[in-house]
C-alpha atoms as a PDB file:
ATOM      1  CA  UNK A   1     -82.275  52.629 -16.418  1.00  0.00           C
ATOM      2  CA  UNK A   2     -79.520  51.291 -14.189  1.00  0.00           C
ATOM      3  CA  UNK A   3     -81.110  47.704 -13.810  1.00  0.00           C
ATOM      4  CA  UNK A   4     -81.658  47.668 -17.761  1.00  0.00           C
ATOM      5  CA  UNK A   5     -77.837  48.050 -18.234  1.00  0.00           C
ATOM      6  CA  UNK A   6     -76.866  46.035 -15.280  1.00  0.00           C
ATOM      7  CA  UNK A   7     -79.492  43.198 -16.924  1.00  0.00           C
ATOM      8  CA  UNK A   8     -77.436  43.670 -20.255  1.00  0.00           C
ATOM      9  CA  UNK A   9     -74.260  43.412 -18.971  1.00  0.00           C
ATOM     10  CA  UNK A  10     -74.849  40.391 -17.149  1.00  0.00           C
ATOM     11  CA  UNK A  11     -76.239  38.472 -20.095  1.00  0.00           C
ATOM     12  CA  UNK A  12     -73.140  39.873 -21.880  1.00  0.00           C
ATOM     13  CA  UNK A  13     -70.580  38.127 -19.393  1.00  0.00           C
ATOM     14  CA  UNK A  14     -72.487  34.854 -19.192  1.00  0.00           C
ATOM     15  CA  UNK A  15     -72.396  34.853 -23.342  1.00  0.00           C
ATOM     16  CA  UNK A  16     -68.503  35.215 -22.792  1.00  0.00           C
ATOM     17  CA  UNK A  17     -67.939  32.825 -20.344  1.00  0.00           C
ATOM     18  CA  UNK A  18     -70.413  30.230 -22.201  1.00  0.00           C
ATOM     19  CA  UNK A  19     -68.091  30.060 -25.073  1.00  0.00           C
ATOM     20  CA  UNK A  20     -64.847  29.336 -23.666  1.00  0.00           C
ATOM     21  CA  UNK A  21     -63.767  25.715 -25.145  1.00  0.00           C
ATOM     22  CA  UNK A  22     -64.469  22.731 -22.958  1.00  0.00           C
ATOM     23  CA  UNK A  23     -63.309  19.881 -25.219  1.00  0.00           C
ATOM     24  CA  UNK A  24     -59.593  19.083 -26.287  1.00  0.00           C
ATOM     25  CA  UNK A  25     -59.072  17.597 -29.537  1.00  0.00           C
ATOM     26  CA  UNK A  26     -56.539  15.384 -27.781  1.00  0.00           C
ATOM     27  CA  UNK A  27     -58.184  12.587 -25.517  1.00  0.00           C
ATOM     28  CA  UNK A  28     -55.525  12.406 -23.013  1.00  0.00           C
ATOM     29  CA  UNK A  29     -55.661  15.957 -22.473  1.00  0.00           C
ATOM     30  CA  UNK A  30     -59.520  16.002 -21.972  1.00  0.00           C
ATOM     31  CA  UNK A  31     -59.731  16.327 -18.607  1.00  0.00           C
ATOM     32  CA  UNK A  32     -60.647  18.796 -15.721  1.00  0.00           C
ATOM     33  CA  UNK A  33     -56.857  18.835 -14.361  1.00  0.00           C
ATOM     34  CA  UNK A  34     -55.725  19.404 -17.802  1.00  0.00           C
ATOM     35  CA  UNK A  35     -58.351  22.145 -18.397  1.00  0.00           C
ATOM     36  CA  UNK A  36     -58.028  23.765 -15.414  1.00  0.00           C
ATOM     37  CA  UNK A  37     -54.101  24.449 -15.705  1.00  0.00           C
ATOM     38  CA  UNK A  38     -54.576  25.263 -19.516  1.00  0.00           C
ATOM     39  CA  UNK A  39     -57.408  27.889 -18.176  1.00  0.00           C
ATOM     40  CA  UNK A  40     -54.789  28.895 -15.305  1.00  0.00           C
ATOM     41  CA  UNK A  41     -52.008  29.483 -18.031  1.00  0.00           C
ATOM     42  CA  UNK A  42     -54.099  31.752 -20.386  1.00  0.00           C
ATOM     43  CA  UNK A  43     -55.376  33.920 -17.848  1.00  0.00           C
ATOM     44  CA  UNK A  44     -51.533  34.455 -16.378  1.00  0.00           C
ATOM     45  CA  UNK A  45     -50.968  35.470 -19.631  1.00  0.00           C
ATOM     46  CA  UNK A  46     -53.807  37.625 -20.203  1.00  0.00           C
ATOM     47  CA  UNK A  47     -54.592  39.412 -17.249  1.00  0.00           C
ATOM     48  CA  UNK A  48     -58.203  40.719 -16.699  1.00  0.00           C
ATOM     49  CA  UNK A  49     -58.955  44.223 -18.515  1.00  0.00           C
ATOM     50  CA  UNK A  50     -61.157  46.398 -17.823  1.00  0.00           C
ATOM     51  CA  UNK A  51     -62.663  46.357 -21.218  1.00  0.00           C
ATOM     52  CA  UNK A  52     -63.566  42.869 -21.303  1.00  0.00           C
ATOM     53  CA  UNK A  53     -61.098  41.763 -24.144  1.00  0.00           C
ATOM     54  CA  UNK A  54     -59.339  39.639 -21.577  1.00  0.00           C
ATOM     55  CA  UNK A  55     -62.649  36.682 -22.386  1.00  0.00           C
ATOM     56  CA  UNK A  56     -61.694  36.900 -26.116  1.00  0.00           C
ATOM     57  CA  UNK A  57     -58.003  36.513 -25.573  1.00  0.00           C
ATOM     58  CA  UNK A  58     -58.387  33.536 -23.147  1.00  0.00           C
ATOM     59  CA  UNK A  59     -60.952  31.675 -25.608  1.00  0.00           C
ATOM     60  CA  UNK A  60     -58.087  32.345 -28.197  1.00  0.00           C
ATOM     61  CA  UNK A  61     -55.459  30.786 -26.238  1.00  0.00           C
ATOM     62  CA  UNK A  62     -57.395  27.690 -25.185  1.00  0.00           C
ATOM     63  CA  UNK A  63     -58.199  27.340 -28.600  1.00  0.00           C
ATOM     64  CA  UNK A  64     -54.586  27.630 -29.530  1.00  0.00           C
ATOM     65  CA  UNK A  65     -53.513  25.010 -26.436  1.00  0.00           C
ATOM     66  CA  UNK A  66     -56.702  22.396 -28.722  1.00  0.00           C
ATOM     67  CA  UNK A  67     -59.693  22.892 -26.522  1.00  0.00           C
ATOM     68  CA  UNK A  68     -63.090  23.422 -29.141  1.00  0.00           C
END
């Protein structure tokens, strides 16, 4: 039982973290410095949680900073 739900959750976080935006609609901000201190900046603001909402809220923010 415990390595079914361990199995689930793990698929669960890599879903997550597969849909966090990787592409800016601006050019000169498509980059990896760019990305990673956009990244760095949304998870400042929303600090991990316990229940997991922290993924949704960062994929929110990039999207709000133009990464798709």
């Amino acid at each position: 039982m415990k390595l079914i739900f361990s199995c689930l959750l793990l698929i669960l976080v890599l879903v997550a973290c597969a849909k966090i935006p990787t592409q800016n609609l601006d050019a000169t901000k498509n980059n990896a410095k760019t990305f990673n201190q956009d990244i760095a900046d949304c998870q400042l603001a929303y600090p991990e949680q316990n229940s997991g909402i922290h993924h949704k809220q960062w994929i929110a923010c990039m999207e709000l900073k133009g990464w798709r």
